[in-house]
Protein backbone atom coordinates (compact mmCIF):
# COMPACT_ATOMS: atom_id res chain seq x y z
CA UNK A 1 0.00 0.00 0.00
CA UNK A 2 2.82 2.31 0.86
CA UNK A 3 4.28 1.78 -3.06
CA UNK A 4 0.97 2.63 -4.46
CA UNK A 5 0.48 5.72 -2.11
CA UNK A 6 3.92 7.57 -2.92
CA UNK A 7 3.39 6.91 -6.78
CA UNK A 8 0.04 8.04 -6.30
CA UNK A 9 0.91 11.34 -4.41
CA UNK A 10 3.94 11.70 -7.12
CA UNK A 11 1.46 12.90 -9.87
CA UNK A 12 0.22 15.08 -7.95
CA UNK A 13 0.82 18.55 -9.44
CA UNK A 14 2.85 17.32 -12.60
CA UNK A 15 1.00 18.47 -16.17
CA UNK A 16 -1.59 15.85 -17.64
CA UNK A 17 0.60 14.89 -20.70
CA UNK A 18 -2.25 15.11 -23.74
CA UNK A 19 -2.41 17.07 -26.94
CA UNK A 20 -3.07 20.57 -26.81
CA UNK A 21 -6.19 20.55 -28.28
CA UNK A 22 -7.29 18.09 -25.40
CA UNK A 23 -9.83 18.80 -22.30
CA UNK A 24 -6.81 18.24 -20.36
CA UNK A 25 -4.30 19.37 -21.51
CA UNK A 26 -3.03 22.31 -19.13
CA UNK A 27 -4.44 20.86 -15.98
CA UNK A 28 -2.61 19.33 -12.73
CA UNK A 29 -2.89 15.60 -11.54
CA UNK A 30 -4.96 15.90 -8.48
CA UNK A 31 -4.98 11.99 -7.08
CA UNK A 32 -6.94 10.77 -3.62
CA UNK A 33 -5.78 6.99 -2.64
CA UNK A 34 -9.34 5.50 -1.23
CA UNK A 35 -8.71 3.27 1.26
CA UNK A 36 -10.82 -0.09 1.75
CA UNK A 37 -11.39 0.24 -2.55
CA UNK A 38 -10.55 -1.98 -5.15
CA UNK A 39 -11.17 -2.35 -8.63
CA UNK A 40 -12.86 -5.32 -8.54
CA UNK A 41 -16.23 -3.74 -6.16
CA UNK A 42 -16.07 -1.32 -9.10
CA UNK A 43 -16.24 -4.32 -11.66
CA UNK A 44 -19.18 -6.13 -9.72
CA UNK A 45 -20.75 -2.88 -9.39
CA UNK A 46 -20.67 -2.22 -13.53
CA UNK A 47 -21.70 -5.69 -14.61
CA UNK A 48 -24.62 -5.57 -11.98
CA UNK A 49 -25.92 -2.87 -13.76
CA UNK A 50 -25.18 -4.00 -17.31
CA UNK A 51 -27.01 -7.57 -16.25
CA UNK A 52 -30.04 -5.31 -14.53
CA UNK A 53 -30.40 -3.03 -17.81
CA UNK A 54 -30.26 -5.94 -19.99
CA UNK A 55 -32.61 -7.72 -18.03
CA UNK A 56 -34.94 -4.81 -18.46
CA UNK A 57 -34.17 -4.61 -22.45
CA UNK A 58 -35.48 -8.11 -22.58
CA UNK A 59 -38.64 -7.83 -20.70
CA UNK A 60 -39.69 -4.75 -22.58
CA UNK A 61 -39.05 -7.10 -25.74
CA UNK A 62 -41.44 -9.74 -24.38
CA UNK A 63 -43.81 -7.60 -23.53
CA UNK A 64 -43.15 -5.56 -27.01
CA UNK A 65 -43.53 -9.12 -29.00
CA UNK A 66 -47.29 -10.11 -26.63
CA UNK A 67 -48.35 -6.94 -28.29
CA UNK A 68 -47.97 -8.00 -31.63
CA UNK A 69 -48.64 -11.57 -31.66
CA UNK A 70 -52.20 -10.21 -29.55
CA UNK A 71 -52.35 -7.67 -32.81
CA UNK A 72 -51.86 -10.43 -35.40
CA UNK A 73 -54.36 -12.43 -34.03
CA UNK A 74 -57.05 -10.10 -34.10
CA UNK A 75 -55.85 -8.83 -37.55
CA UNK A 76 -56.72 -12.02 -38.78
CA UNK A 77 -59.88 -12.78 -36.91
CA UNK A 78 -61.12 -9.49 -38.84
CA UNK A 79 -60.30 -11.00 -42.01
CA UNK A 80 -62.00 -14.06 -41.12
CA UNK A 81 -64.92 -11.95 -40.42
CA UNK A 82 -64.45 -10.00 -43.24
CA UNK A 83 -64.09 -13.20 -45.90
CA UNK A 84 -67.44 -14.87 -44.05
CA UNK A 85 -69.93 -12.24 -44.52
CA UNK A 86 -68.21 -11.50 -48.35
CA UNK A 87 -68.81 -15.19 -49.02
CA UNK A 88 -72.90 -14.97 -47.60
CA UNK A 89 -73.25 -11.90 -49.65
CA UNK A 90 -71.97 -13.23 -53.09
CA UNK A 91 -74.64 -16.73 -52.28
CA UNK A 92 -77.30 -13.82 -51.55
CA UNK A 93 -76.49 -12.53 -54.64
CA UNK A 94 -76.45 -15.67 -56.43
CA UNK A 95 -79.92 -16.58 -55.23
CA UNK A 96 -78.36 -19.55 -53.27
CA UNK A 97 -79.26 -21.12 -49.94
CA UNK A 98 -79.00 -18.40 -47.25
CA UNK A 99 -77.62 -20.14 -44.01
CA UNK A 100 -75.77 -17.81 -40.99
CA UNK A 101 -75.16 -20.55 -39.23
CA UNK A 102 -71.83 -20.54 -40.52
CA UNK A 103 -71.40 -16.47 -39.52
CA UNK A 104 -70.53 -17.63 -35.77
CA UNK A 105 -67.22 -16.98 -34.72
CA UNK A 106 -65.40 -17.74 -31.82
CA UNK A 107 -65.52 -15.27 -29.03
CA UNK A 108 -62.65 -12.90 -29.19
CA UNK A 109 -59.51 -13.16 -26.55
CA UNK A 110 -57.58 -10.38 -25.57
């Protein structure tokens, strides 16, 4: 701990070494050493979140892809609908047997 303390407090005040164009460049190191800290709680810490938001991405999907399927099936219970009473219409017109019995349809699901 001692090594990584002294090189630590050796930046301090020395030039950031970037380009001139750079954020940076022009400013001081100013370094802290955090005690009880390592890298790896920072690691856990960033793939907890990455698993948590990806976790949420894939819900949202699920619940995006319900939608549709629920959308597709009703699209084509319409045309079902739609192709049934076209069909009873053109044997009206022909002068054929009129029958609704075969008009029922099964009760919608949502």
């Amino acid at each position: 701990v001692s090594t990584q303390s002294t090189g630590i407090t050796g930046l301090n005040g020395k030039l950031v070494a970037v380009k001139r164009f750079r954020k940076a460049h022009g400013q001081t190191w100013n370094c802290k050493l955090l005690h009880k800290f390592s890298w790896d709680s920072l690691l856990e810490k960033k793939e907890k979140e990455l698993r948590e938001l990806k976790f949420k991405e894939h819900k949202a999907k699920d619940e995006e892809r319900q939608i549709n399927e629920t959308y597709r099936k009703m699209v084509a219970m319409k045309k079902q609908r739609v192709d049934l009473l076209a069909k009873s219409r053109r044997e009206d017109a022909a002068g054929g047997p009129v029958s609704y019995t075969h008009l029922t349809l099964p009760k919608k699901r949502i």
